[in-house]
N, C-alpha and C. Protein backbone atom coordinates (compact mmCIF):
# COMPACT_ATOMS: atom_id res chain seq x y z
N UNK A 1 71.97 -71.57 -63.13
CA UNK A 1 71.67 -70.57 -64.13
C UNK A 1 71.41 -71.21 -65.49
N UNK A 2 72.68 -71.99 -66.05
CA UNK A 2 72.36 -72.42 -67.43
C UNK A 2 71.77 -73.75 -66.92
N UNK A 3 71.04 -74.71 -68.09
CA UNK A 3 70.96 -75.89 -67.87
C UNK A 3 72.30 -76.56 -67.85
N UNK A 4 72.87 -76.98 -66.69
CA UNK A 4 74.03 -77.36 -67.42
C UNK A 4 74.28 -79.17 -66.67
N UNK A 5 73.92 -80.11 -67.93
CA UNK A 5 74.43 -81.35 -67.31
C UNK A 5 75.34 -82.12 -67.94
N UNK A 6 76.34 -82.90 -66.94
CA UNK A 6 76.85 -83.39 -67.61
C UNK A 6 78.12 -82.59 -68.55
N UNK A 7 78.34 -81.65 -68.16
CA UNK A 7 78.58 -80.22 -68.93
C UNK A 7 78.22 -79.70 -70.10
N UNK A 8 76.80 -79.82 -70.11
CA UNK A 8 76.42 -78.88 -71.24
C UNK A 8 75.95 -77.52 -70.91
N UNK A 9 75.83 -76.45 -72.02
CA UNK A 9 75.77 -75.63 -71.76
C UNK A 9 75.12 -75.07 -72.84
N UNK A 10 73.91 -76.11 -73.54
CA UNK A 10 73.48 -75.32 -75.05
C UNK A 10 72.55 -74.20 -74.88
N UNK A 11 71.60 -74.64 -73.63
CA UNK A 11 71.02 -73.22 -73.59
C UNK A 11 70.46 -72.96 -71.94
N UNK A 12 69.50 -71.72 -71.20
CA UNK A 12 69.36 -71.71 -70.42
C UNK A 12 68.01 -71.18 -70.50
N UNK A 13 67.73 -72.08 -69.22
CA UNK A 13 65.92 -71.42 -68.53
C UNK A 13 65.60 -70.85 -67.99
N UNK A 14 66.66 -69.73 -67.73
CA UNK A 14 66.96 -69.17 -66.14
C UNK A 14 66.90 -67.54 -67.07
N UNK A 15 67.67 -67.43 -67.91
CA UNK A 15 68.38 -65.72 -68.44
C UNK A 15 67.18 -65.01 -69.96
N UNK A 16 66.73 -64.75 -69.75
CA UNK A 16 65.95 -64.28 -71.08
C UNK A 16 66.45 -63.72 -72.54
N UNK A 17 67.55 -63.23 -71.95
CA UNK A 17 68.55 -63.18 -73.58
C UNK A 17 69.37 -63.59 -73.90
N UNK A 18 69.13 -64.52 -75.19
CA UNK A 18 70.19 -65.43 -75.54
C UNK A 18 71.66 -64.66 -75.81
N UNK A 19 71.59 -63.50 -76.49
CA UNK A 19 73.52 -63.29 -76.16
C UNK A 19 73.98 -63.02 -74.83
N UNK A 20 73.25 -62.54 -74.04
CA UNK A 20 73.88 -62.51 -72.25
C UNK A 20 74.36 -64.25 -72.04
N UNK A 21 73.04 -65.03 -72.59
CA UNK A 21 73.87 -66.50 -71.98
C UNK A 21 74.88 -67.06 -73.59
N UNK A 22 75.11 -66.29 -74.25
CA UNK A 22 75.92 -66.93 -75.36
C UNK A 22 77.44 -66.03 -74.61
N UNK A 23 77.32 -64.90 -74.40
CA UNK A 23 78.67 -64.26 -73.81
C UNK A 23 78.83 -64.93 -72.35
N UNK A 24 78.02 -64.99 -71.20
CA UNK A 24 78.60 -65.89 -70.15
C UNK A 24 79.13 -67.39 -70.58
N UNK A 25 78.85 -67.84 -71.51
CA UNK A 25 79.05 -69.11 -71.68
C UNK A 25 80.40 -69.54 -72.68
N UNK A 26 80.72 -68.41 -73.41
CA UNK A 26 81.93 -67.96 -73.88
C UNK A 26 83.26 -67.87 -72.56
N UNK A 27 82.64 -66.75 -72.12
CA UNK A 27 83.16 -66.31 -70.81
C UNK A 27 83.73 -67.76 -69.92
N UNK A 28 83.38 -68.38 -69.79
CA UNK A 28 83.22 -69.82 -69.03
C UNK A 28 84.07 -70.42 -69.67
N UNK A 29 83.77 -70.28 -70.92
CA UNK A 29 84.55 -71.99 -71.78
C UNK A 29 85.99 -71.65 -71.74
N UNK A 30 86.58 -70.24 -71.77
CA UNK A 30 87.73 -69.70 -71.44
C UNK A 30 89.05 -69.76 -72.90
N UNK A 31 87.84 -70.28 -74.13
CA UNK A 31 88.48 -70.01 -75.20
C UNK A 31 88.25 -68.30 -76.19
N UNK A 32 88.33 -68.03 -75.43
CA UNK A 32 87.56 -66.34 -75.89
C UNK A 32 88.52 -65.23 -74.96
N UNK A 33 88.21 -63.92 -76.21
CA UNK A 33 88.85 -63.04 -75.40
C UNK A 33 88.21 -62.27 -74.68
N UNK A 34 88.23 -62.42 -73.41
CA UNK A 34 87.18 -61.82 -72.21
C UNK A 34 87.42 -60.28 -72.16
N UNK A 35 88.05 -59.57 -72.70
CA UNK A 35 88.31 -57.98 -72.55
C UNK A 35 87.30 -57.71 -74.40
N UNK A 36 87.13 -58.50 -75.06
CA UNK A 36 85.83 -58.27 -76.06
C UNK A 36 84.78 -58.40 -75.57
N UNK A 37 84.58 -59.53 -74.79
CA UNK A 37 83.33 -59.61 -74.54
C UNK A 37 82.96 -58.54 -73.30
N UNK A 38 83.67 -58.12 -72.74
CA UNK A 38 83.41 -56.95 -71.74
C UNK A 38 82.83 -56.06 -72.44
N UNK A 39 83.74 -55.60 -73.73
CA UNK A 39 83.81 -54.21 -74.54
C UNK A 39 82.62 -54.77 -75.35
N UNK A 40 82.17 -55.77 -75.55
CA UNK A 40 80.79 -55.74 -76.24
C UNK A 40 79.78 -55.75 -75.47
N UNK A 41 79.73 -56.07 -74.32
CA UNK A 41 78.63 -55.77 -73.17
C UNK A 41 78.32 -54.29 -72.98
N UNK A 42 79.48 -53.98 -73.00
CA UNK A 42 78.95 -51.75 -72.54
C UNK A 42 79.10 -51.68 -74.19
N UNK A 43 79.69 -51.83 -75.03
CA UNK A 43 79.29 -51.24 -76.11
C UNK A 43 79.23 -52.20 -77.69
N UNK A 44 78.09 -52.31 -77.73
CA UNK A 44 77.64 -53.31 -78.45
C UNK A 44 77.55 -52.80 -80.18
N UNK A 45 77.41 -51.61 -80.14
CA UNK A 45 77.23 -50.66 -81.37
C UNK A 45 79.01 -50.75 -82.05
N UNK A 46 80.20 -51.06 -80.87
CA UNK A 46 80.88 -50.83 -82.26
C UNK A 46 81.82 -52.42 -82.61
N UNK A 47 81.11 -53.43 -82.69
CA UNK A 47 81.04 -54.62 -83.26
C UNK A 47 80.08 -55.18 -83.59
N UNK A 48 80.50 -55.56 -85.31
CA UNK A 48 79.93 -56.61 -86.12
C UNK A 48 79.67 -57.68 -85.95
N UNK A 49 78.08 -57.57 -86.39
CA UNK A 49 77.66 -59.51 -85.63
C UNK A 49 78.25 -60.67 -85.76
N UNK A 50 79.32 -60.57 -86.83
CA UNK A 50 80.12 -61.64 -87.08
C UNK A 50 81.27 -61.64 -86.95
N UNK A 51 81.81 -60.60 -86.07
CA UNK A 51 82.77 -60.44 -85.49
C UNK A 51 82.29 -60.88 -83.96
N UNK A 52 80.92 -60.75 -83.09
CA UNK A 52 80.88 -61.49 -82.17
C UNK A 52 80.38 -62.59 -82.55
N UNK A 53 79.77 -63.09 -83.08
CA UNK A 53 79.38 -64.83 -83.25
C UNK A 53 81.04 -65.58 -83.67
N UNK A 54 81.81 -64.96 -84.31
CA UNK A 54 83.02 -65.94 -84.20
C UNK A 54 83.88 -65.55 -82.67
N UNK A 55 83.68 -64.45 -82.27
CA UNK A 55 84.54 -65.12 -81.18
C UNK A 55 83.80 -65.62 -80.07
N UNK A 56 82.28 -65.33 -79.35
CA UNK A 56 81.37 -66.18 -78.58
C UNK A 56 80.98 -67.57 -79.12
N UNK A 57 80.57 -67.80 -80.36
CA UNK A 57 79.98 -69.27 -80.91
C UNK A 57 81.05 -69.62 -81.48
N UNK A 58 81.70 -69.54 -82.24
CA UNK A 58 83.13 -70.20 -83.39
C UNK A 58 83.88 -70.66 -82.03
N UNK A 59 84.53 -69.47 -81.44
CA UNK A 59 85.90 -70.59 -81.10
C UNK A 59 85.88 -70.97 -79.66
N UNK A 60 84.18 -71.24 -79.10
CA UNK A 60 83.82 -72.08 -77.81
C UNK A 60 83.33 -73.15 -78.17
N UNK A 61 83.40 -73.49 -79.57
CA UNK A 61 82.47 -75.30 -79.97
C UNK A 61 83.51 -76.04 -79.36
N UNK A 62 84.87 -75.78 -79.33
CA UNK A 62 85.34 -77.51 -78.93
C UNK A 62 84.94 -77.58 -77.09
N UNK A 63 84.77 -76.84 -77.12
CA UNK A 63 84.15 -76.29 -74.93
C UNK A 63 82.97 -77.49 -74.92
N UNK A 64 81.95 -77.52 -75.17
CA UNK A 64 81.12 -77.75 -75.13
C UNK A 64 81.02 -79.16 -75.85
N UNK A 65 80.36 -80.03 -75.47
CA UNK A 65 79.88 -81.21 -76.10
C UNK A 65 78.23 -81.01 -77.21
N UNK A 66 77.35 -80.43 -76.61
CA UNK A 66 76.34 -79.96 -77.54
C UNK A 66 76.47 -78.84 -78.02
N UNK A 67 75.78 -78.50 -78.94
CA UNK A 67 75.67 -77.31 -79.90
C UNK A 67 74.50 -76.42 -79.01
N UNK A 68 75.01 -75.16 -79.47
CA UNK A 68 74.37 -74.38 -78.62
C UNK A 68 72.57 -74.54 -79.38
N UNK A 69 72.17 -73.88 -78.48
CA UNK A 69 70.00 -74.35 -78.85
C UNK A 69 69.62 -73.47 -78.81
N UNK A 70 69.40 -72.23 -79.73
CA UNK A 70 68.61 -71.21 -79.75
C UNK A 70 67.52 -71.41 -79.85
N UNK A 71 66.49 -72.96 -80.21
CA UNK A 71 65.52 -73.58 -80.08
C UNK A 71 64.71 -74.19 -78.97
N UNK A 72 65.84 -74.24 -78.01
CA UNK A 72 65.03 -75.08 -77.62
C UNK A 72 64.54 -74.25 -76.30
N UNK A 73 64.84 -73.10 -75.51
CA UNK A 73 63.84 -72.74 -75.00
C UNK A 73 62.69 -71.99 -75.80
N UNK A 74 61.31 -72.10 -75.81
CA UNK A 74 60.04 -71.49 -76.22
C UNK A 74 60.30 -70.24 -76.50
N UNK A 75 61.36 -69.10 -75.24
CA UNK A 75 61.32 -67.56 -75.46
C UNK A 75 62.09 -67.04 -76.46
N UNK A 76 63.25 -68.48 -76.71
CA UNK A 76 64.44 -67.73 -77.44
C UNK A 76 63.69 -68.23 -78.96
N UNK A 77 62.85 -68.86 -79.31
CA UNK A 77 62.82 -69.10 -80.55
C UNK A 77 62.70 -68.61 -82.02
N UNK A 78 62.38 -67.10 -81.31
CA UNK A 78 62.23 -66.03 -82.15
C UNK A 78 63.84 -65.99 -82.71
N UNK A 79 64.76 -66.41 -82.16
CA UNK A 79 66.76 -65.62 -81.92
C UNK A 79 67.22 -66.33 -82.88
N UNK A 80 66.32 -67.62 -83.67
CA UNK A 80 67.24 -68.41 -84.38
C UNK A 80 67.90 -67.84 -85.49
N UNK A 81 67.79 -66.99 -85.98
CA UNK A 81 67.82 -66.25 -87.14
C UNK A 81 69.22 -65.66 -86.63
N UNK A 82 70.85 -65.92 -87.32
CA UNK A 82 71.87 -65.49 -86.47
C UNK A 82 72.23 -63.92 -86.60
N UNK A 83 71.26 -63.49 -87.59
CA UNK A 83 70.81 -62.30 -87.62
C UNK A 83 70.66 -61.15 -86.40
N UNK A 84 69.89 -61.69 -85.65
CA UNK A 84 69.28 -61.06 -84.89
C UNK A 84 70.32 -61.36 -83.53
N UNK A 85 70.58 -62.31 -83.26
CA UNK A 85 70.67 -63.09 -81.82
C UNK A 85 71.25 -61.62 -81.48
N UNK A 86 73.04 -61.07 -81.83
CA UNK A 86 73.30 -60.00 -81.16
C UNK A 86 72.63 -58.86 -81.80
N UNK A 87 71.86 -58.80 -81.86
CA UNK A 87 71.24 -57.32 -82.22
C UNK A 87 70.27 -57.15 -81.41
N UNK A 88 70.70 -55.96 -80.40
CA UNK A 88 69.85 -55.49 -79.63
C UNK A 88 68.81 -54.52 -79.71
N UNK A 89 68.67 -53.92 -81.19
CA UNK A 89 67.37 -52.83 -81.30
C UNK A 89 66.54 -54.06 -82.06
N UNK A 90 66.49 -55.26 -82.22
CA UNK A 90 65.75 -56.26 -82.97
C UNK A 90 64.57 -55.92 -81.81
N UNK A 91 63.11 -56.73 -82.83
CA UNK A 91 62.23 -56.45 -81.85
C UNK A 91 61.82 -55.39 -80.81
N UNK A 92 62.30 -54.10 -81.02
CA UNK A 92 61.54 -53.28 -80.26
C UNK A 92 62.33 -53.31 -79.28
N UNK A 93 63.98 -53.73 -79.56
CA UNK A 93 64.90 -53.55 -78.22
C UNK A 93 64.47 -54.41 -76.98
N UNK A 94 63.88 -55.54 -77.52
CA UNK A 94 63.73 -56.92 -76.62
C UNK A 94 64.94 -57.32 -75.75
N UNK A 95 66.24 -57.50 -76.59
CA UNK A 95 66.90 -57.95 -76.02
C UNK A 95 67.24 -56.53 -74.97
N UNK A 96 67.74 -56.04 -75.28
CA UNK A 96 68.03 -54.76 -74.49
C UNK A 96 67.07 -55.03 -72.65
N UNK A 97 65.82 -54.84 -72.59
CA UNK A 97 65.07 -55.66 -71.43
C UNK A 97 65.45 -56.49 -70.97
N UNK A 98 65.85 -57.16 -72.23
CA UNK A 98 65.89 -59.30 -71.53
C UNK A 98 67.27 -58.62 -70.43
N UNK A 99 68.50 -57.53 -70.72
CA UNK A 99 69.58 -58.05 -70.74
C UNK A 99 69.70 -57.28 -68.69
N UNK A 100 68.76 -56.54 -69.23
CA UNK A 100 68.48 -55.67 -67.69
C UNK A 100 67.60 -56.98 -66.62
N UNK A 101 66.88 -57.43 -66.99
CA UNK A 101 65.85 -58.66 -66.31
C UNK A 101 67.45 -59.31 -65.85
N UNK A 102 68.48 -59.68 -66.71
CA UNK A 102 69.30 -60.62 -66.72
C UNK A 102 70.03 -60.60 -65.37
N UNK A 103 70.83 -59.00 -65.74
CA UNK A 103 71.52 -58.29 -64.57
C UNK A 103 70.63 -58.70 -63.40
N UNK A 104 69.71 -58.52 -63.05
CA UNK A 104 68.73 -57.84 -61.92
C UNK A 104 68.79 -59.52 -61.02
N UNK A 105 68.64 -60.76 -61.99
CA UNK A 105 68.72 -62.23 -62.36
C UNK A 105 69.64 -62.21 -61.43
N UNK A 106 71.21 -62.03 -61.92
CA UNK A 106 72.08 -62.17 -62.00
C UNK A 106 72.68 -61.90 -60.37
N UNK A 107 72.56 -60.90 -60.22
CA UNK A 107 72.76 -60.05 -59.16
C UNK A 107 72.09 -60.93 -57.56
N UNK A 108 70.74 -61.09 -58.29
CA UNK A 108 69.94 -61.79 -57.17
C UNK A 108 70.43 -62.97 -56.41
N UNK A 109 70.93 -63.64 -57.65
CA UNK A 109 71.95 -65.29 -57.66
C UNK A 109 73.14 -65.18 -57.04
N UNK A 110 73.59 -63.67 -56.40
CA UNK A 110 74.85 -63.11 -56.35
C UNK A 110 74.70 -62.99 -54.81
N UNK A 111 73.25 -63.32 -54.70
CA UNK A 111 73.22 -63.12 -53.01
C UNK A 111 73.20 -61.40 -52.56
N UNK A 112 73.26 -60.47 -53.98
CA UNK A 112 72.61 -59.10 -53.85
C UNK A 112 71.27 -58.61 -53.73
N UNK A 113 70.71 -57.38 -53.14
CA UNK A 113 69.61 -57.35 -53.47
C UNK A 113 68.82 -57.06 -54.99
N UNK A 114 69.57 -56.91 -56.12
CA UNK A 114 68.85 -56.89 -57.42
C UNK A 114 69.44 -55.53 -57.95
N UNK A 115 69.31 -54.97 -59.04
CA UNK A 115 69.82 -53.71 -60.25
C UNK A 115 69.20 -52.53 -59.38
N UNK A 116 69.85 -51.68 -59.30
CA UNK A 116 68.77 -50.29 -59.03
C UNK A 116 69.51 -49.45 -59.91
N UNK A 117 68.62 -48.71 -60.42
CA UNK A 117 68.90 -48.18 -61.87
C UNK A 117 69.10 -46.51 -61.50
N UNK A 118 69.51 -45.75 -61.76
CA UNK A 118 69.02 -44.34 -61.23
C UNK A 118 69.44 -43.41 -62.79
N UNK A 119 68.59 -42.49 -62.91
CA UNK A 119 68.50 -41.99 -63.94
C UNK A 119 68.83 -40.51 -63.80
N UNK A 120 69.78 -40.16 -63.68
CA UNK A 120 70.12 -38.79 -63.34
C UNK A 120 70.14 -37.66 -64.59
N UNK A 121 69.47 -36.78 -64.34
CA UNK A 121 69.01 -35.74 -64.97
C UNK A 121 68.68 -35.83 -66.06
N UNK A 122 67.45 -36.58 -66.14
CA UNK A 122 66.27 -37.52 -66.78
C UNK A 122 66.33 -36.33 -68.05
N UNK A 123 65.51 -35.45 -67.37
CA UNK A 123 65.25 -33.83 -68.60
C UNK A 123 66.44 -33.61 -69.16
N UNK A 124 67.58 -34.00 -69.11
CA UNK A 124 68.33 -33.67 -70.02
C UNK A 124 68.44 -34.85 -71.57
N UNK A 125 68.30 -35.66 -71.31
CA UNK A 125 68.42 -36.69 -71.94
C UNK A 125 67.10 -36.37 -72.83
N UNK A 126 66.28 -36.02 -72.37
CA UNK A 126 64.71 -36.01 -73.16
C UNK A 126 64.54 -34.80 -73.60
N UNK A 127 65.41 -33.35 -73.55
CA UNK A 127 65.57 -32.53 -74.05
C UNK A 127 66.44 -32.11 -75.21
N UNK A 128 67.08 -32.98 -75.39
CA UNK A 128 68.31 -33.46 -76.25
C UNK A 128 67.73 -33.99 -77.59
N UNK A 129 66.57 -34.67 -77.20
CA UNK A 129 66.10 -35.49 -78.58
C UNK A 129 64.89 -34.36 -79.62
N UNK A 130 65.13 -34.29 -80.18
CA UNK A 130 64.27 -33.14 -81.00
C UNK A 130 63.36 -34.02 -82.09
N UNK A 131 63.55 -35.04 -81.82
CA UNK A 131 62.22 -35.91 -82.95
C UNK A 131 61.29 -36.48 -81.92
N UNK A 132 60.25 -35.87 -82.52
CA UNK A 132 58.73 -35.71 -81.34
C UNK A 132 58.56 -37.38 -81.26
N UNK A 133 58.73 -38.07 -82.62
CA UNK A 133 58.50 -39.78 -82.24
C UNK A 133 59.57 -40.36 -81.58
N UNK A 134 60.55 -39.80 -81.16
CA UNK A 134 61.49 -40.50 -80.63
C UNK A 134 61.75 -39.91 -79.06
N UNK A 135 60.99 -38.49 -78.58
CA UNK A 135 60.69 -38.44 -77.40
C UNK A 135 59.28 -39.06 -77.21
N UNK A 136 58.09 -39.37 -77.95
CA UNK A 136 57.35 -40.51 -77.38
C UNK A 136 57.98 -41.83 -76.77
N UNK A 137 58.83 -42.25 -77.57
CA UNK A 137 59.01 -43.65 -77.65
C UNK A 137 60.31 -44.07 -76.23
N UNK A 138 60.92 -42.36 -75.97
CA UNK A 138 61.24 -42.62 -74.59
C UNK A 138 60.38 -41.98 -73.44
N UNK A 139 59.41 -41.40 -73.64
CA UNK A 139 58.53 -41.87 -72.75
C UNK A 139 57.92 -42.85 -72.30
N UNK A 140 57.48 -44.02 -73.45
CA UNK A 140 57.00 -45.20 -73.48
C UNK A 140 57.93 -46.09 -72.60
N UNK A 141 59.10 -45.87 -72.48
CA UNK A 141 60.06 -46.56 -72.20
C UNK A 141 60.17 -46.11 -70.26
N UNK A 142 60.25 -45.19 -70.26
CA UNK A 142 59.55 -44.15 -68.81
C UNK A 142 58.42 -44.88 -67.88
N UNK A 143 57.55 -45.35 -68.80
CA UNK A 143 56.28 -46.01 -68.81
C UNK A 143 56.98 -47.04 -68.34
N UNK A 144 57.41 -48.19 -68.97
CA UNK A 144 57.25 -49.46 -69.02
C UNK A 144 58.46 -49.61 -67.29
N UNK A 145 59.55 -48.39 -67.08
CA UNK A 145 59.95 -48.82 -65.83
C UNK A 145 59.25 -48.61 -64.71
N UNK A 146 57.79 -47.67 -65.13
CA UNK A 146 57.40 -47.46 -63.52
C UNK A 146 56.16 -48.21 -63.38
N UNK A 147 55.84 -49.30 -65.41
CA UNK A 147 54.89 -50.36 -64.66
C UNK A 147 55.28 -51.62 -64.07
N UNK A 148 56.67 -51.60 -64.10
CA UNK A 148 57.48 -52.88 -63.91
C UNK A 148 57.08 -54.13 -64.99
N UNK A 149 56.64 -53.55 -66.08
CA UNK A 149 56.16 -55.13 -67.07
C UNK A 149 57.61 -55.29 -67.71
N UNK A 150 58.59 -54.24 -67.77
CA UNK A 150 59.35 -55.26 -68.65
C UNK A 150 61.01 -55.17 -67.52
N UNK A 151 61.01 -54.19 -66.66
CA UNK A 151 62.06 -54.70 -65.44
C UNK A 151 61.25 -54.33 -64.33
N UNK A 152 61.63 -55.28 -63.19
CA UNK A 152 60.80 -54.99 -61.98
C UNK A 152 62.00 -55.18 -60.88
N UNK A 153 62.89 -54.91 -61.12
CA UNK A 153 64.29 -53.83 -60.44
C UNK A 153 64.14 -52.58 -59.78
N UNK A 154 64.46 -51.76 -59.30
CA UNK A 154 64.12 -51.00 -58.71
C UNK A 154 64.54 -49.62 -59.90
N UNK A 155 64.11 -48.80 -60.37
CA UNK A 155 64.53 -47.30 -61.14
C UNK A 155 64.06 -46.14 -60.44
N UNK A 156 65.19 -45.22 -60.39
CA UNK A 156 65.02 -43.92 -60.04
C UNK A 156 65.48 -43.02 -61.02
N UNK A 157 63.88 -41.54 -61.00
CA UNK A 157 64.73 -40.82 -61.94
C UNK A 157 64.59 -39.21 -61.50
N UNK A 158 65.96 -39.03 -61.09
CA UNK A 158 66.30 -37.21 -60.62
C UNK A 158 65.91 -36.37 -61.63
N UNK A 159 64.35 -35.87 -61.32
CA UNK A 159 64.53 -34.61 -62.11
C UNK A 159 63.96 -32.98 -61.56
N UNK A 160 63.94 -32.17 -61.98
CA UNK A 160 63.88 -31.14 -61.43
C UNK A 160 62.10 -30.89 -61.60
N UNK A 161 61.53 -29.84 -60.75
CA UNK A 161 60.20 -29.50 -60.35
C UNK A 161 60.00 -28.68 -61.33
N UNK A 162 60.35 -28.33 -62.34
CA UNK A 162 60.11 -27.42 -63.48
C UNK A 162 59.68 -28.52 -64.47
N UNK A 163 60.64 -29.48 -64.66
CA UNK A 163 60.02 -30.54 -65.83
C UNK A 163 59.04 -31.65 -65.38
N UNK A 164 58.59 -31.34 -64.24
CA UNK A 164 57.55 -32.21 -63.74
C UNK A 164 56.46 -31.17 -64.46
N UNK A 165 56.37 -29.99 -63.98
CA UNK A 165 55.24 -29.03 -64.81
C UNK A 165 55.55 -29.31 -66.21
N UNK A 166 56.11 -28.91 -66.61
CA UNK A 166 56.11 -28.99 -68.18
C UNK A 166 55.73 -30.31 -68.62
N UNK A 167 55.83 -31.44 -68.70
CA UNK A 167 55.36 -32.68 -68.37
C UNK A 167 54.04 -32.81 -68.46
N UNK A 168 53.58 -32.08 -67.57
CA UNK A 168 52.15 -32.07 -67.27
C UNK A 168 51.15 -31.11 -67.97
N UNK A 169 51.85 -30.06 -68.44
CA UNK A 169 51.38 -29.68 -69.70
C UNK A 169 51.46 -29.62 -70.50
N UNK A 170 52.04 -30.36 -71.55
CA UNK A 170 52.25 -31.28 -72.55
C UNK A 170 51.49 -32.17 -72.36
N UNK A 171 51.42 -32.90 -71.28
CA UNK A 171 50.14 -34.14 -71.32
C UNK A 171 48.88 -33.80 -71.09
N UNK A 172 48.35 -32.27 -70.73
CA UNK A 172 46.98 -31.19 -70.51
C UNK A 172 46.97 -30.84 -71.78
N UNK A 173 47.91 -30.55 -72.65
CA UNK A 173 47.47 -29.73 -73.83
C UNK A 173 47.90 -30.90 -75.27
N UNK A 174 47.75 -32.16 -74.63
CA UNK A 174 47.75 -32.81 -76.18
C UNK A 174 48.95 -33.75 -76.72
């Protein structure tokens, strides 16, 4: 998964988002508290970026012989900025993708067959949002799982034969 020789562990060629491999690699070094980094995996919104960069990067340096490389793979080079690394609405919610690709990764390596996503009662979720640009932008998102360009995991989404019509006329009338 990571490059890891010799025991290093600065970065990987394998995971597309650098905090998935900055929290497994935390996770690993076993100087960290693994019930944070859980609670920042499902919920990332209620910690401060510098409340996770000191406990994933600060107190795993003596773990490691190299410094971690947000450089040196080509994809992550955008992440150097420590700004961004845990921020997952950066970029258009890049990482957010990378972190699903990761799972799906992850899973595969696990000797599973890969993520299957299921989206249960889709119309509710998209009925809920009352800002017309922000039900585009989860449609777009609708889009991008059933072209597989940004997960190619398997997604399912339960919805009822009424919001399939409505759907369709909304997309007939404009």
């Amino acid at each position: 998964m990571a490059k890891v020789l010799k025991g290093k562990w600065d970065f990987s060629q394998v995971l597309d988002s650098p905090a998935n491999f900055i929290a497994l690699r935390a996770w690993f070094s076993g100087r960290c508290d693994k019930a944070i980094i859980e609670d920042w995996l499902f919920q990332a919104g209620n910690y401060k970026q510098k409340q996770v960069y000191e406990e994933l990067v600060h107190k795993t340096r003596m773990t490691y012989r190299d410094e971690l490389s947000l450089s040196n793979p080509f994809k992550w080079q955008h992440y150097t900025n420590n700004s961004i690394v845990f921020n997952f609405k950066s970029e258009a919610y890049a990482q957010c993708w990378s972190t699903l690709r990761d799972i799906n990764t992850l899973a595969c390596a696990s000797r599973l067959k890969g993520l299957i996503i299921l989206f249960d009662e889709f119309e509710d979720i998209l009925s809920n949002i009352t800002n017309i640009a922000h039900q585009k932008a989860a449609f777009q998102n609708i889009f991008h799982f059933f072209a597989g360009n940004q997960f190619n995991g398997m997604s399912f989404f339960a919805v009822t034969p009424e919001f399939v019509d409505k759907c369709k006329k909304v997309i007939d009338h404009g």
